[in-house]
N, C-alpha and C. Protein backbone atom coordinates (compact mmCIF):
# COMPACT_ATOMS: atom_id res chain seq x y z
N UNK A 1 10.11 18.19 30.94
CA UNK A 1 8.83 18.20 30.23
C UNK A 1 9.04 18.51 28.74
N UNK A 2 10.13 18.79 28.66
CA UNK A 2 10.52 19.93 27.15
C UNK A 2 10.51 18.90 26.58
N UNK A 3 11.58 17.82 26.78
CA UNK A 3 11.60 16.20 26.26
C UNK A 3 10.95 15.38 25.96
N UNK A 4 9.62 15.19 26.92
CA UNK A 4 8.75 14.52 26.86
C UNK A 4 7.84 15.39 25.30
N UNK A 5 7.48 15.97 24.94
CA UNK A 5 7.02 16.89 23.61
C UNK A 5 7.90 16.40 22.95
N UNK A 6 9.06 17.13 22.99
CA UNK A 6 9.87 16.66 21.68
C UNK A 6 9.80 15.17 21.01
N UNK A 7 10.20 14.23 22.25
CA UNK A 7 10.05 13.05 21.72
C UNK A 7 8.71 12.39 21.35
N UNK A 8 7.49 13.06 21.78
CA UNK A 8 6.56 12.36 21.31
C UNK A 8 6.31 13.14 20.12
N UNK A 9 6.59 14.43 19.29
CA UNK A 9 6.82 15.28 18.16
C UNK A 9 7.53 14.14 17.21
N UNK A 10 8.48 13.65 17.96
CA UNK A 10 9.55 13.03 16.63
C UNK A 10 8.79 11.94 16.10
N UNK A 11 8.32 11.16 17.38
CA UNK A 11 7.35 9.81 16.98
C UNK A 11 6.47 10.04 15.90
N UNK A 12 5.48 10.70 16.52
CA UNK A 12 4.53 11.45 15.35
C UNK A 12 5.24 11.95 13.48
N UNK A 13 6.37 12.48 13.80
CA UNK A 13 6.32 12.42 12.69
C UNK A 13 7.45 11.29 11.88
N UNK A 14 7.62 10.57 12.77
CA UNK A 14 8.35 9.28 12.09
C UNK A 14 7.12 8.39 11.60
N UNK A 15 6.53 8.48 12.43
CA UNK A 15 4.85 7.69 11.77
C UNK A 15 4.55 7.91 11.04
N UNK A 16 4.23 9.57 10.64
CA UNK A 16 3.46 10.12 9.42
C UNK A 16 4.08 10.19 8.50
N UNK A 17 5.51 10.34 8.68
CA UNK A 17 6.17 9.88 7.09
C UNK A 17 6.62 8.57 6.87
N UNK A 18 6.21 7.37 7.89
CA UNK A 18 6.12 5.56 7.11
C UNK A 18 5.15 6.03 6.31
N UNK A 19 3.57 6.06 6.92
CA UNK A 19 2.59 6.26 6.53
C UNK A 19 2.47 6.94 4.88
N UNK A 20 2.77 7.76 5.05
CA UNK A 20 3.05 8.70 4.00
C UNK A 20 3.86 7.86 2.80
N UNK A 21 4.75 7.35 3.33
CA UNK A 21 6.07 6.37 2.13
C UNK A 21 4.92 5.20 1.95
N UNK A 22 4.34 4.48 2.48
CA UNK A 22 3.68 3.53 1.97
C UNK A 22 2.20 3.70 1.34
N UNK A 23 1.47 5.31 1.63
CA UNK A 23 0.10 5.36 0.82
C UNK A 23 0.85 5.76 -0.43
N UNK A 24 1.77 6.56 -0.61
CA UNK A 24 2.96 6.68 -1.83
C UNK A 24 2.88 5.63 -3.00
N UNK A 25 3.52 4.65 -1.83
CA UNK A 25 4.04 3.33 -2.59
C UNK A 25 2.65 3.20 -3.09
N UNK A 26 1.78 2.73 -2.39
CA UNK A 26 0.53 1.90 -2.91
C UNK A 26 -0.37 2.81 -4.46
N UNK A 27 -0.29 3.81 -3.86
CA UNK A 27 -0.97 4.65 -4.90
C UNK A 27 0.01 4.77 -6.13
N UNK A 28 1.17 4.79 -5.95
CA UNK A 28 2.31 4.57 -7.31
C UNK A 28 2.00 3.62 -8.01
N UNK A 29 1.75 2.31 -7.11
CA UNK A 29 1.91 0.86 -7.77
C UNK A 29 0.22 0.93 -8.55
N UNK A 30 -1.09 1.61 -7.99
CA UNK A 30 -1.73 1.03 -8.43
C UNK A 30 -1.85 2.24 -10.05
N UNK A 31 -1.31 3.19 -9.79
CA UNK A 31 -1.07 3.63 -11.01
C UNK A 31 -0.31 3.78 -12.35
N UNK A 32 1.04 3.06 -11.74
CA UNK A 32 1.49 2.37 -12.40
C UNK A 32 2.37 0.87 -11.68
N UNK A 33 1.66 -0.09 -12.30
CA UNK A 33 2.21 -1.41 -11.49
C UNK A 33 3.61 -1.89 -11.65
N UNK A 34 4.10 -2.10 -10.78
CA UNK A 34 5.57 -2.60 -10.61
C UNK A 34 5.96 -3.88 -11.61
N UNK A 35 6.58 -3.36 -12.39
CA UNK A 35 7.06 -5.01 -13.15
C UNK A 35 7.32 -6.08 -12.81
N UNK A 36 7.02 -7.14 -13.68
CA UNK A 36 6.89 -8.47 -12.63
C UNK A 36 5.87 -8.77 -11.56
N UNK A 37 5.09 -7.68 -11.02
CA UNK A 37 4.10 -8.41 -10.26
C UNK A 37 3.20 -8.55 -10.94
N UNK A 38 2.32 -9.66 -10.60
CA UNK A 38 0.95 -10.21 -11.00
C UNK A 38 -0.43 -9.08 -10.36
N UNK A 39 -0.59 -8.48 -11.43
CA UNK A 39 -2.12 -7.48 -11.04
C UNK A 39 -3.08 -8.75 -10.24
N UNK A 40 -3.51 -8.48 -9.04
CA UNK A 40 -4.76 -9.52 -8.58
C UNK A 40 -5.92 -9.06 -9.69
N UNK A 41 -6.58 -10.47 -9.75
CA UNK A 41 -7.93 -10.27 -10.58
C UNK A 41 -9.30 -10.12 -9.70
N UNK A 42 -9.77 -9.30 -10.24
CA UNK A 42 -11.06 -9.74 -9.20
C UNK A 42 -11.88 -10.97 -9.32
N UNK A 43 -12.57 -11.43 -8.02
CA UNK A 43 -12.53 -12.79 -7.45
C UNK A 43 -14.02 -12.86 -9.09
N UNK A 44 -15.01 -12.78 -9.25
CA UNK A 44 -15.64 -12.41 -10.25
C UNK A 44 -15.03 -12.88 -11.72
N UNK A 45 -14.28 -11.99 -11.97
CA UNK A 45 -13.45 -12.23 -13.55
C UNK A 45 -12.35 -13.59 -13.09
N UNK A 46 -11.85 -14.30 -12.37
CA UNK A 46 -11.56 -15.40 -12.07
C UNK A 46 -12.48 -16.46 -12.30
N UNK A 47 -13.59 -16.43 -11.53
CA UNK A 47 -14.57 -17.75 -11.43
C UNK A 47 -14.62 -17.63 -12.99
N UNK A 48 -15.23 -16.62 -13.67
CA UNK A 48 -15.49 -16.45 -15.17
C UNK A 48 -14.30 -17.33 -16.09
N UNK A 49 -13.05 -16.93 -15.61
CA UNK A 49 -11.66 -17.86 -16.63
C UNK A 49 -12.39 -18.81 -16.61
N UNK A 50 -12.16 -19.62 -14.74
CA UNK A 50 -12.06 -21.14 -14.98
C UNK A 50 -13.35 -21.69 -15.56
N UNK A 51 -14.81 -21.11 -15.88
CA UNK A 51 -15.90 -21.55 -15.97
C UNK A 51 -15.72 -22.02 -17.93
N UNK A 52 -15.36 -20.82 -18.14
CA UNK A 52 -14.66 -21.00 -19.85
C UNK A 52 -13.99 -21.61 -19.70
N UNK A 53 -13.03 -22.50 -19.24
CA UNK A 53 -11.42 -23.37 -19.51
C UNK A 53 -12.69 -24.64 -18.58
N UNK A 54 -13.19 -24.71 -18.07
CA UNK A 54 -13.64 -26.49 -17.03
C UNK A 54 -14.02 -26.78 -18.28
């Protein structure tokens, strides 16, 4: 039974620190954005470009 805890302990916290590494990541990137990627625009300020450029 001791096992059965432990290993569902380890799961849990192998989860919570992906979890953890990727709200990280995301909140890094949106505060400062990774070079080379393209910031998405919102769908709004898009239609607006192409309406100025048609």
């Amino acid at each position: 039974m001791y096992y059965l805890w432990l290993s569902r302990y380890k799961t849990l916290a192998l989860w919570a620190g992906l979890e953890t590494l990727f709200i990280g990541l995301a909140v890094r990137s949106y505060y400062k954005p990774v070079p080379g990627m393209i910031k998405p625009q919102p769908a709004f300020a898009r239609a607006r470009h192409q309406l100025a450029h048609a």
